[in-house]
Protein backbone atom coordinates (compact mmCIF):
# COMPACT_ATOMS: atom_id res chain seq x y z
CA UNK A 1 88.75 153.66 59.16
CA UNK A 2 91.82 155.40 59.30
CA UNK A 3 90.71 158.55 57.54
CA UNK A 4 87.96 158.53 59.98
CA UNK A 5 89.83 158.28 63.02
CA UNK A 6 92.28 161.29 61.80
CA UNK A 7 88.74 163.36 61.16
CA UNK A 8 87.78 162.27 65.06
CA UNK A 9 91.33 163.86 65.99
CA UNK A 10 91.52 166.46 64.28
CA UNK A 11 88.33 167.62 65.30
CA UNK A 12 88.66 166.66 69.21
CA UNK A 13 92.27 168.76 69.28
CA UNK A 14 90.96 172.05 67.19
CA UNK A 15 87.70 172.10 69.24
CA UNK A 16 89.33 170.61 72.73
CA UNK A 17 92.47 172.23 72.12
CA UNK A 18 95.63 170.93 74.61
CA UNK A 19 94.45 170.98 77.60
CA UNK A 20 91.08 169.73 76.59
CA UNK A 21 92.58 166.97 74.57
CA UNK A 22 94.54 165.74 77.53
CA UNK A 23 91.58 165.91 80.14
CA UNK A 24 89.33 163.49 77.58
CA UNK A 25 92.30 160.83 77.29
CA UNK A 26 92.90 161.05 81.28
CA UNK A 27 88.61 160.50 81.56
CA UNK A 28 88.57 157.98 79.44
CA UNK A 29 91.88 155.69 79.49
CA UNK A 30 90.81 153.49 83.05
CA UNK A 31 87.35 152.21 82.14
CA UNK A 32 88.44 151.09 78.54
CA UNK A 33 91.97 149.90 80.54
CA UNK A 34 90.11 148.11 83.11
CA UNK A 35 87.71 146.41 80.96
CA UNK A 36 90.37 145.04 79.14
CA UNK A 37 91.95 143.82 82.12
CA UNK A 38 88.96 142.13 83.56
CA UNK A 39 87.08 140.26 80.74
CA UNK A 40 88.40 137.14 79.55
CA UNK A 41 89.76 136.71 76.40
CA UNK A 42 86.60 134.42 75.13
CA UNK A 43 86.59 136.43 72.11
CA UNK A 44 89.42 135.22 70.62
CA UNK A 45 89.10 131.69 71.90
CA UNK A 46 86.09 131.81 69.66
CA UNK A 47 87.63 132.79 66.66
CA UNK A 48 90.71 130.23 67.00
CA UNK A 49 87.88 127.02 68.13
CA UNK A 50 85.21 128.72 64.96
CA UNK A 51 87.99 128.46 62.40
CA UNK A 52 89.51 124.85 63.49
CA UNK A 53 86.11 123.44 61.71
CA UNK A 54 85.59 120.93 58.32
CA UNK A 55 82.90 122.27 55.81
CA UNK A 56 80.36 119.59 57.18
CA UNK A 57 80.61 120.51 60.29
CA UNK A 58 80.96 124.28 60.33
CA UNK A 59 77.21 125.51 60.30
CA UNK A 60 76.84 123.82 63.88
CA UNK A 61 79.79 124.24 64.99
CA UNK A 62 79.67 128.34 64.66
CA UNK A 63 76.40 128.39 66.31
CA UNK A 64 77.09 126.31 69.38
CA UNK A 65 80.90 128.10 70.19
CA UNK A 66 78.38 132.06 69.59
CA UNK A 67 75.65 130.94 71.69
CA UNK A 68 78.45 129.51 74.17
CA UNK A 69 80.41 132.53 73.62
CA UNK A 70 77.32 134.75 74.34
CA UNK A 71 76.69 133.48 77.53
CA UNK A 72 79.74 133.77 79.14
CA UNK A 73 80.61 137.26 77.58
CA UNK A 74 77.08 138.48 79.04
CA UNK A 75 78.51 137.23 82.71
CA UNK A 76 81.66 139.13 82.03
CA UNK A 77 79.88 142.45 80.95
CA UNK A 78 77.92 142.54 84.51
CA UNK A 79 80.98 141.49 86.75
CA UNK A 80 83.56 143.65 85.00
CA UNK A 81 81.23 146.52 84.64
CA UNK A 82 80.38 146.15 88.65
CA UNK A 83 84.17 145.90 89.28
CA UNK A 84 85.59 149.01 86.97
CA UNK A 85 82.85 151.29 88.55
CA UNK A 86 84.04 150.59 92.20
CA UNK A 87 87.78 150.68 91.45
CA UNK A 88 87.25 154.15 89.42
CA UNK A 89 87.08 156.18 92.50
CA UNK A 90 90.32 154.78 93.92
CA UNK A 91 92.75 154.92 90.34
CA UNK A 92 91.44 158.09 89.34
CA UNK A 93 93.81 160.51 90.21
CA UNK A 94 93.51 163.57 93.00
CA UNK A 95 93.42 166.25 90.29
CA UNK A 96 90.35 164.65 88.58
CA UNK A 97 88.36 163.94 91.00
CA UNK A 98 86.25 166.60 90.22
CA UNK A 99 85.30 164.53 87.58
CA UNK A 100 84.63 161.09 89.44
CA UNK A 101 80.78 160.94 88.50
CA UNK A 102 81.28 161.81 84.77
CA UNK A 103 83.60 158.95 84.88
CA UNK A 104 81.49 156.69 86.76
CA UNK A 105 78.45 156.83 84.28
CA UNK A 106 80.93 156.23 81.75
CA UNK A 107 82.73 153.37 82.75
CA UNK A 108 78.79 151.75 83.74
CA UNK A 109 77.59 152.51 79.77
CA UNK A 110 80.86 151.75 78.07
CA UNK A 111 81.95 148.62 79.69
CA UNK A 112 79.05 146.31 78.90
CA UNK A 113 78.65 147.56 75.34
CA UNK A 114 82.35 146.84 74.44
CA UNK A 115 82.18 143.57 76.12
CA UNK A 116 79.34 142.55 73.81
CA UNK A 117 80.67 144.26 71.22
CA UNK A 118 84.00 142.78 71.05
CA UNK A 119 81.38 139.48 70.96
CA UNK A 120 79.72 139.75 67.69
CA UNK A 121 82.81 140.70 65.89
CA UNK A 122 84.46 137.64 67.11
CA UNK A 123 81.51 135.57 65.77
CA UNK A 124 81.80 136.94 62.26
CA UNK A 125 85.28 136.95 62.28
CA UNK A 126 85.29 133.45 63.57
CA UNK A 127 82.96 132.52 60.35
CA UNK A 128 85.66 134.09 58.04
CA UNK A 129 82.65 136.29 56.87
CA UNK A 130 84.77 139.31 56.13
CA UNK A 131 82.59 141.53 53.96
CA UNK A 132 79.98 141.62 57.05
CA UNK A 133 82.76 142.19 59.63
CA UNK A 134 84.47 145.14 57.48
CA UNK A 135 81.19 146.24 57.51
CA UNK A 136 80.56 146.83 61.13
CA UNK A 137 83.76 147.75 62.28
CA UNK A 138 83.14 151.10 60.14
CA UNK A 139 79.90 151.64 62.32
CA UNK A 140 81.66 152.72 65.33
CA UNK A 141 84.23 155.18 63.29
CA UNK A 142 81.45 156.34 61.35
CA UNK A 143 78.89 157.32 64.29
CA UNK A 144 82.14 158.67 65.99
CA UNK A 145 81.99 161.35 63.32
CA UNK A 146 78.59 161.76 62.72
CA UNK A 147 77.88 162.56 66.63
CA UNK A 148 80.91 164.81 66.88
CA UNK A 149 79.76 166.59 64.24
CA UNK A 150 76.56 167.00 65.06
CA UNK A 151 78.70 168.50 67.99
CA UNK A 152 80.48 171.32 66.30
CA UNK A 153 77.16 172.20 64.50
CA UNK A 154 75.30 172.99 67.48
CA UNK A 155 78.27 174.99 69.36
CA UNK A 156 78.70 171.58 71.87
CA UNK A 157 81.84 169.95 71.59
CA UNK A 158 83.20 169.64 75.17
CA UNK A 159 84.88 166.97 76.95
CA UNK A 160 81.66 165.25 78.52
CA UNK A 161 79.71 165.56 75.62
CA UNK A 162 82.32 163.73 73.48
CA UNK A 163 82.12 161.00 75.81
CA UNK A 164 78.53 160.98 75.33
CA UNK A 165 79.05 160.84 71.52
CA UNK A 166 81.68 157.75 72.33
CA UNK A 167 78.62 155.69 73.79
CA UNK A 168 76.28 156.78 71.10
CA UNK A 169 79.02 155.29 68.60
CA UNK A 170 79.32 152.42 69.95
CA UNK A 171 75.48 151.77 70.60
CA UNK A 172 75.20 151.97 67.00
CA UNK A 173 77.98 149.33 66.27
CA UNK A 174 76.85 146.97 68.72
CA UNK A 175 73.59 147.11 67.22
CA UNK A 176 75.24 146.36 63.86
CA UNK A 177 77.12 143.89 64.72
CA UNK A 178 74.21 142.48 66.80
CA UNK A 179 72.12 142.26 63.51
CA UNK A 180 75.02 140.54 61.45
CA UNK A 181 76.16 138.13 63.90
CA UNK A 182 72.69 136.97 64.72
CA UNK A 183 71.69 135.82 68.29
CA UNK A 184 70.59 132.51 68.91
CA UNK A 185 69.07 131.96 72.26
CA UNK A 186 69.50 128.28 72.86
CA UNK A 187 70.79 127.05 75.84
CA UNK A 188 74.62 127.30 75.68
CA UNK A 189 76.59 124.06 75.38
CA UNK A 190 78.80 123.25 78.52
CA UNK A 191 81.49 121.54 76.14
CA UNK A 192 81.67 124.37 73.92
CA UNK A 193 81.50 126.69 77.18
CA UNK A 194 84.47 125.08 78.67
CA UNK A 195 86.36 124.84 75.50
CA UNK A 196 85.89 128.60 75.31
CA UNK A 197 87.02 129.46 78.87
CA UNK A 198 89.92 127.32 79.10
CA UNK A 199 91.11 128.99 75.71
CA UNK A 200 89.90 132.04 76.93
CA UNK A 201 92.32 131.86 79.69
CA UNK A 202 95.04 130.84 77.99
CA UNK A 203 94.93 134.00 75.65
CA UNK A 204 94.51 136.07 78.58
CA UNK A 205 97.43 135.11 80.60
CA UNK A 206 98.92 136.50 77.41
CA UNK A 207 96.55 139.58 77.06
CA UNK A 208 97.06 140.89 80.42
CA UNK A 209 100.70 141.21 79.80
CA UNK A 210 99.69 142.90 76.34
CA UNK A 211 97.00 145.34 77.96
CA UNK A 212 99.40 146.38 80.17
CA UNK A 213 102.91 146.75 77.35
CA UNK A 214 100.51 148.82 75.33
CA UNK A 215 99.14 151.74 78.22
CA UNK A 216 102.23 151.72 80.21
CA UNK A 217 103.26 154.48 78.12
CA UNK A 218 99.84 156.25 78.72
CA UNK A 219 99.51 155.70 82.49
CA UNK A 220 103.48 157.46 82.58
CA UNK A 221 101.80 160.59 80.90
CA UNK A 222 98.99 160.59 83.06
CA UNK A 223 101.30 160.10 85.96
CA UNK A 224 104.45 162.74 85.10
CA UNK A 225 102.70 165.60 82.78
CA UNK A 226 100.07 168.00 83.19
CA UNK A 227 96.44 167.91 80.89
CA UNK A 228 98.55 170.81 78.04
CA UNK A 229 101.80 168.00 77.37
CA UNK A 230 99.14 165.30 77.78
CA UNK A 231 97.02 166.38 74.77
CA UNK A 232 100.40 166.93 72.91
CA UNK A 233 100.67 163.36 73.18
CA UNK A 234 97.38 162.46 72.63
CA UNK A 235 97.82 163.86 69.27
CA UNK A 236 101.08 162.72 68.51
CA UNK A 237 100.26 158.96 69.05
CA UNK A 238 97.45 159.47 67.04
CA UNK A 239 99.53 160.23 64.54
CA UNK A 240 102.73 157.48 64.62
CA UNK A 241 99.72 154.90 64.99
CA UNK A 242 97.61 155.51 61.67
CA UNK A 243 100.05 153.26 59.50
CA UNK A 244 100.59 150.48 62.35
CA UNK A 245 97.08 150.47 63.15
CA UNK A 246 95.69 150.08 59.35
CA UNK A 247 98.75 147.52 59.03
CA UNK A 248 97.79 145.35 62.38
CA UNK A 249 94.34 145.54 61.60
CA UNK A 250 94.18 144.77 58.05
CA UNK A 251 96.20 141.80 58.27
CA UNK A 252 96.27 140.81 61.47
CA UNK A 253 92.27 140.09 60.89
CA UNK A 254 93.12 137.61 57.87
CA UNK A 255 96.31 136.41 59.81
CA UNK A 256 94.54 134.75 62.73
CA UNK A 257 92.35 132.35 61.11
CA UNK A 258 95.25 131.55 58.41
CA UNK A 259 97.50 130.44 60.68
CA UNK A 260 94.50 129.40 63.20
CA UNK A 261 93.79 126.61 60.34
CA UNK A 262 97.27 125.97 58.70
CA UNK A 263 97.96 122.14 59.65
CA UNK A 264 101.33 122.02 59.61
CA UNK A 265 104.53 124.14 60.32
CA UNK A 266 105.11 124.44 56.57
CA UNK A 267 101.65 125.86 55.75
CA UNK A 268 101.97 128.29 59.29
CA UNK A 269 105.60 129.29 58.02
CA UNK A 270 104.65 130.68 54.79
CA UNK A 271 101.19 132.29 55.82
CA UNK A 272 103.96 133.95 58.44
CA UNK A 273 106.46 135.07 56.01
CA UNK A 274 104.05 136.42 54.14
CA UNK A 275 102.22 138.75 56.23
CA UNK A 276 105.61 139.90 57.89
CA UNK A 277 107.24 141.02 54.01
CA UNK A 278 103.57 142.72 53.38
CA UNK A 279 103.63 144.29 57.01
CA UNK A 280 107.10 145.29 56.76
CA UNK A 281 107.23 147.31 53.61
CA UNK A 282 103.52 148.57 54.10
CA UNK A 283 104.59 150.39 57.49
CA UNK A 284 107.77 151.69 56.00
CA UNK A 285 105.82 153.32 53.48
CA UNK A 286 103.78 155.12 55.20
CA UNK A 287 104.98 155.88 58.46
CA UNK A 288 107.77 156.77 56.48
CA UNK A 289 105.96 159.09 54.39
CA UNK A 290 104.44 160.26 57.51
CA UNK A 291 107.16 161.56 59.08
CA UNK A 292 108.03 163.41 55.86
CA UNK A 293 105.00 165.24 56.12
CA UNK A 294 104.31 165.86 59.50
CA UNK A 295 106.43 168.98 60.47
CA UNK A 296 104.13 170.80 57.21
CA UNK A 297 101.10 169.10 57.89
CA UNK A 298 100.39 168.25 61.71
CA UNK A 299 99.93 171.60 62.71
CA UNK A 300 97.81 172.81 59.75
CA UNK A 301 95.37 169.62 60.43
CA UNK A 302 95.49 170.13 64.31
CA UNK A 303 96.12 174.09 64.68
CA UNK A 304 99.03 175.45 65.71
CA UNK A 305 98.36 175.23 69.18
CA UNK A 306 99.75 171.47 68.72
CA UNK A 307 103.09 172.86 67.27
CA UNK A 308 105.23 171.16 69.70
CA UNK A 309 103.82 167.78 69.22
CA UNK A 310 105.69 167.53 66.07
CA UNK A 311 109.01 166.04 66.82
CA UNK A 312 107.42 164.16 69.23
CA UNK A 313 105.27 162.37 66.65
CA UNK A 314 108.16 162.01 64.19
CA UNK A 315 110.12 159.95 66.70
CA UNK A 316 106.75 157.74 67.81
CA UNK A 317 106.63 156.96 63.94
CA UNK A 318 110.25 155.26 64.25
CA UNK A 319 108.00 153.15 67.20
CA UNK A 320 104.85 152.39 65.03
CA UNK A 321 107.06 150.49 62.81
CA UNK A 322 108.48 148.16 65.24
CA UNK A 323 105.58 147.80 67.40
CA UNK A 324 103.24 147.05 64.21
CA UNK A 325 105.84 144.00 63.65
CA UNK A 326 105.65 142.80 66.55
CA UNK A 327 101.85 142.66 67.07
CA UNK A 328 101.57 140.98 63.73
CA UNK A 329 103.75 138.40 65.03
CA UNK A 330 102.28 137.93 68.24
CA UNK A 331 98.47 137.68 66.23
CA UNK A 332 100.03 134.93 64.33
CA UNK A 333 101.67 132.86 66.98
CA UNK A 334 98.75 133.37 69.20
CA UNK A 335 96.32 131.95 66.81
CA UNK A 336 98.99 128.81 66.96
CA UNK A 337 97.84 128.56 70.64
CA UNK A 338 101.67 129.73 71.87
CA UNK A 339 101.23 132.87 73.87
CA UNK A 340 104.58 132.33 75.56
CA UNK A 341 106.42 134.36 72.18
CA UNK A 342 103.79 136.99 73.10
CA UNK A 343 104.08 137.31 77.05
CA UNK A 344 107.51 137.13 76.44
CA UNK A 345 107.84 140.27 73.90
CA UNK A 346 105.02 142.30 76.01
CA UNK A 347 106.71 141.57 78.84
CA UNK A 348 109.80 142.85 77.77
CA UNK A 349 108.18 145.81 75.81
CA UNK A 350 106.59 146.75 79.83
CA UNK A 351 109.87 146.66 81.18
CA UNK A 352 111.47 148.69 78.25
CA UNK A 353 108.45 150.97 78.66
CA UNK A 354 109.21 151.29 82.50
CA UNK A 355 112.71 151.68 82.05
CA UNK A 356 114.11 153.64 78.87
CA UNK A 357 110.59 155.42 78.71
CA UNK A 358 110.17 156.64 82.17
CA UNK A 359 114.05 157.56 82.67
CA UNK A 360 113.55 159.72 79.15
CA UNK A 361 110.49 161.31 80.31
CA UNK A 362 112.29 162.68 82.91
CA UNK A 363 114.75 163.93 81.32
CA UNK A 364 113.77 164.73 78.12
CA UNK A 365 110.03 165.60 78.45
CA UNK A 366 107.79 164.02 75.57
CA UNK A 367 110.35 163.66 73.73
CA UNK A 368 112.66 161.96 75.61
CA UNK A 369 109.95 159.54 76.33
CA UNK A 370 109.11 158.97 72.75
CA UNK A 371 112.68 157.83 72.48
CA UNK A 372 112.66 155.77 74.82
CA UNK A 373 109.22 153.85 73.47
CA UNK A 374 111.54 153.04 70.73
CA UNK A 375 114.03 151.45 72.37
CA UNK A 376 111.43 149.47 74.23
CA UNK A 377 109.53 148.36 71.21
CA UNK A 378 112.82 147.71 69.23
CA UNK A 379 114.13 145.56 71.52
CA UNK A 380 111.01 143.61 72.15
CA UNK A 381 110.72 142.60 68.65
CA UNK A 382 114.15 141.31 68.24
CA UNK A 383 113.31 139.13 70.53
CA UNK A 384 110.26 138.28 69.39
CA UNK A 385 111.24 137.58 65.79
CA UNK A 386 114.22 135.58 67.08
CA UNK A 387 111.36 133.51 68.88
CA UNK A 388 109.36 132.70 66.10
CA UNK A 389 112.12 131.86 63.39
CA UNK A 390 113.05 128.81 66.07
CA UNK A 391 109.50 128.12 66.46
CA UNK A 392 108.71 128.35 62.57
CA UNK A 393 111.92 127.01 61.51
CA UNK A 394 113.75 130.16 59.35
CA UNK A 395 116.58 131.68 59.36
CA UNK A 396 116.59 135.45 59.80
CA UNK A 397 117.59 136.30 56.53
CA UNK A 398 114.08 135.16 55.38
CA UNK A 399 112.48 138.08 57.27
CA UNK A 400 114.27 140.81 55.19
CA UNK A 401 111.35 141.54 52.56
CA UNK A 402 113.68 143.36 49.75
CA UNK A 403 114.08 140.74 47.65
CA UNK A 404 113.49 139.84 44.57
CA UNK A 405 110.99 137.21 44.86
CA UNK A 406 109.26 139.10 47.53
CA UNK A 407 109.22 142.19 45.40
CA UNK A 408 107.74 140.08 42.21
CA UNK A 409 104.93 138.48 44.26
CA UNK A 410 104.14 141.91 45.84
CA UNK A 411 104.01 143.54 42.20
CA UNK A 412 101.88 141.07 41.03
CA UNK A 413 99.27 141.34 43.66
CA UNK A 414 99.23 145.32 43.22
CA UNK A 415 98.95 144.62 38.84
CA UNK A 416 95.99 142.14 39.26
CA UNK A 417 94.46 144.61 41.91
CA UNK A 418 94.91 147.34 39.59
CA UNK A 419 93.63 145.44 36.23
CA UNK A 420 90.46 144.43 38.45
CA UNK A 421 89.99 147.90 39.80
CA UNK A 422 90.08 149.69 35.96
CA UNK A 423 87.55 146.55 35.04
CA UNK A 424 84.95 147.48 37.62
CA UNK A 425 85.33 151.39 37.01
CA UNK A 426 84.58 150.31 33.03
C-alpha cells in the first residue's frame, strides 16, 4: 500500500505538475472532510461490540452487529451525501467556483461509496479476519493505479479525470469488500442497532475533534497559499506520511481488537507497551531514513518542478513521528471505550495547529508552517502519553523502547520472521 500510494503521487505531481497538484487537493479535500464529519462513527462501534464476543457466541453475534451496522450506515450514506452536496456550494471557495459542478458530482458519487465502504471493512475487521481485510484494502490502491495509468496511456491525466479514476477505485473496493464481508439482509436487530449508535456516538464525539486536528493544517493551505505552494505541500505531506501511515495502519488494525478484548489493565498495559516500542523504533527508521534521502530523491521521483518542497518535507518528517505516536495511542485507548485521552490530544493538536501553524505560515511560508505542525503534534503527544501511563498504570520510563529487553524481543520476532521467510522461499 505504501509503494502504491507513492506511484499515485508521483504520477499525479509529474503529470499535474504544481499548480495542478494543488487544484486536485483543493477539489477534493471538503467532500471526503465533510463526510467524515457527518457519518457516525458506527464503524468502529462495530469492531469494538464484534470483538467483545466468546467463541460460542461469535458466529451470531458478527452477523446481527453487520446487518445492524448495515442499516444504519445505509441511512447515513443518503443523509450525509444530501447534506455535503448542499453545503459544497457555500465552503468552496470564490476562486473555485468555476469548479462547483465538478465538485458537486463528486461529493454525490464519493460520499455514499466511502460510507459503505468504511462498512464492510469494519465487519471483517470486527471478525479479526485479517487475511480478507489486507486483502481489500489493496483494492482501492491498486485500481488507483491501474485507472491512472490507463490515464497517462491515453494522453488523459487531468484534474477531473483523476477524480473520475478516484470513484472508479473505490467502486472496485467496495465491491470487494462487499463480496468478503457478505450481506445478510435480515431485518436489523434494534438491540444491536442501539448498541451500535450509542457507541457510535461516543467515538464520534471523539472523531469530530480528530477529523478536524488532522485537516486543520490542510484547510490553512487552502485558506493562505495559492494552487503552485499548495501542490508543494501536497507532495510534501505525502511524503513525511508514508512511514506514519504504514506504522498507524499496520498496527493500529491489530491494536484495536487487542486491547478491544484485553480484560484487565494488565493484559491492556502490555498489548500497549508493546505496540508503542514497535511504533516507536519503526517510525524512527524510516522517516528517519526518509529524510536522509529526500533532498537526492524527492525531486528525481516528482520532477524538479517540486524542488522547493524539499525542506518542507524534511521538517513534516520530524511531525510524522510524533503524530504516528500519538494516533497509535489514541487507537488503543479508544478501543478501551475512553475517548477523553483522544479529544483531549486532538484537541490540543487543533489548537497547536491554529496557533504555532498558522502564526508560521505567515511568516515563514510552508516552511514555517511545517514547523509549526511540529510543535503542535509534539506537544499533543506529551500530553497524551502522560494520559495514558496514569490510565495504564506506567511510569514514563517504560515508554523509552531502547532497551535491552525491548531490543531482544524485537530481534527475535525479526529472526523467526526471517527463518520462516528462507523456509517458504525453499
Amino acid at each position: 500500500m505504501v509503494a502504491l500510494s507513492l506511484m499515485t503521487s508521483v504520477l499525479l505531481a509529474r503529470f499535474l505538475g504544481p499548480d495542478g497538484r494543488g487544484l486536485l487537493l483543493a477539489l477534493t479535500f471538503w467532500p471526503g472532510f465533510l463526510s467524515g464529519i457527518f457519518r457516525l462513527s458506527v464503524n468502529e462501534a462495530l469492531v469494538y461490540h464484534a470483538a467483545k464476543v466468546s467463541d460460542e457466541e461469535t458466529a451470531v453475534r458478527h452477523r446481527r452487529f453487520a446487518t445492524a451496522g448495515f442499516a444504519i450506515q445505509s441511512v447515513i450514506a443518503v443523509l450525509t451525501t444530501l447534506a455535503t452536496v448542499l453545503i459544497m456550494q457555500w465552503v468552496l471557495p470564490a476562486d473555485r467556483q468555476a469548479h462547483l459542478s465538478t465538485v458537486l458530482w463528486y461529493a454525490a458519487v464519493f460520499t455514499p461509496l466511502s460510507v459503505l465502504d468504511v462498512h464492510f471493512k469494519s465487519v471483517l475487521q470486527g471478525r479479526g479476519d485479517f487475511k480478507a481485510l489486507n486483502t481489500v484494502r489493496l483494492c482501492q490502491p491498486v485500481g488507483y493505479v491501474v485507472a491512472l495509468l490507463v490515464l497517462v496511456f491515453v494522453n488523459q491525466l487531468n484534474v477531473e479525470a483523476v477524480m473520475i479514476a478516484i470513484v472508479c477505485a473505490l467502486s472496485f473496493s467496495l465491491t470487494a469488500s462487499w463480496v468478503f464481508a457478505g450481506l445478510n439482509l435480515e431485518t436489523p436487530d434494534k438491540g444491536a442497532s442501539a448498541e451500535l449508535l450509542k457507541s457510535g456516538w461516543v467515538f464520534h464525539k471523539a472523531n469530530l475533534v480528530l477529523y478536524a486536528a488532522a485537516e486543520a493544517d490542510k484547510l490553512i493551505v487552502l485558506s493562505l497559499m495559492d494552487d503552485t505552494r499548495t501542490g508543494f505541500y501536497a507532495v510534501a505531506l505525502a511524503i513525511s506520511l508514508v512511514g506514519s501511515g504504514l506504522v498507524v495502519q499496520s498496527l493500529g488494525l491489530v491494536l484495536a481488537r487487542q486491547m478491544a478484548g484485553s480484560p484487565t489493565i494488565d493484559t491492556q498495559r502490555a498489548v500497549f507497551l508493546r505496540n508503542f516500542h514497535t511504533a516507536f523504533i519503526l517510525l524512527l527508521g524510516l522517516n528517519g531514513l526518509a529524510a536522509l534521502i529526500t533532498p537526492t530523491l524527492l525531486p528525481i521521483l516528482f520532477g524538479s518542478a517540486f524542488g522547493p518542497a524539499v525542506s518542507t518535507a524534511i521538517i513534516l518528517l520530524a511531525m510524522g513521528v510524533f503524530l504516528g505516536l500519538r494516533q497509535i495511542s489514541d487507537r488503543a485507548m479508544r478501543a478501551t471505550h475512553n475517548t477523553r485521552i483522544g479529544i483531549t490530544g486532538e484537541a490540543l493538536a487543533i489548537a497547536g495547529i491554529l496557533l504555532f501553524a498558522t502564526t508560521g505560515a505567515s511568516l515563514g511560508g510552508l516552511e514555517g508552517l511545517a514547523a509549526g505542525l511540529v510543535l503542535a503534534q509534539l506537544t499533543a503527544l506529551v500530553v497524551v502519553i502522560v494520559m495514558v501511563s496514569r490510565t495504564l498504570h506506567f511510569s514514563l520510563f517504560e515508554l523509552w523502547p531502547f532497551r535491552r529487553d525491548v531490543i531482544v524481543w524485537l530481534y527475535s520476532i525479526v529472526r523467526d520472521e526471517v527463518v520462516a521467510g528462507w523456509s517458504r522461499l525453499r
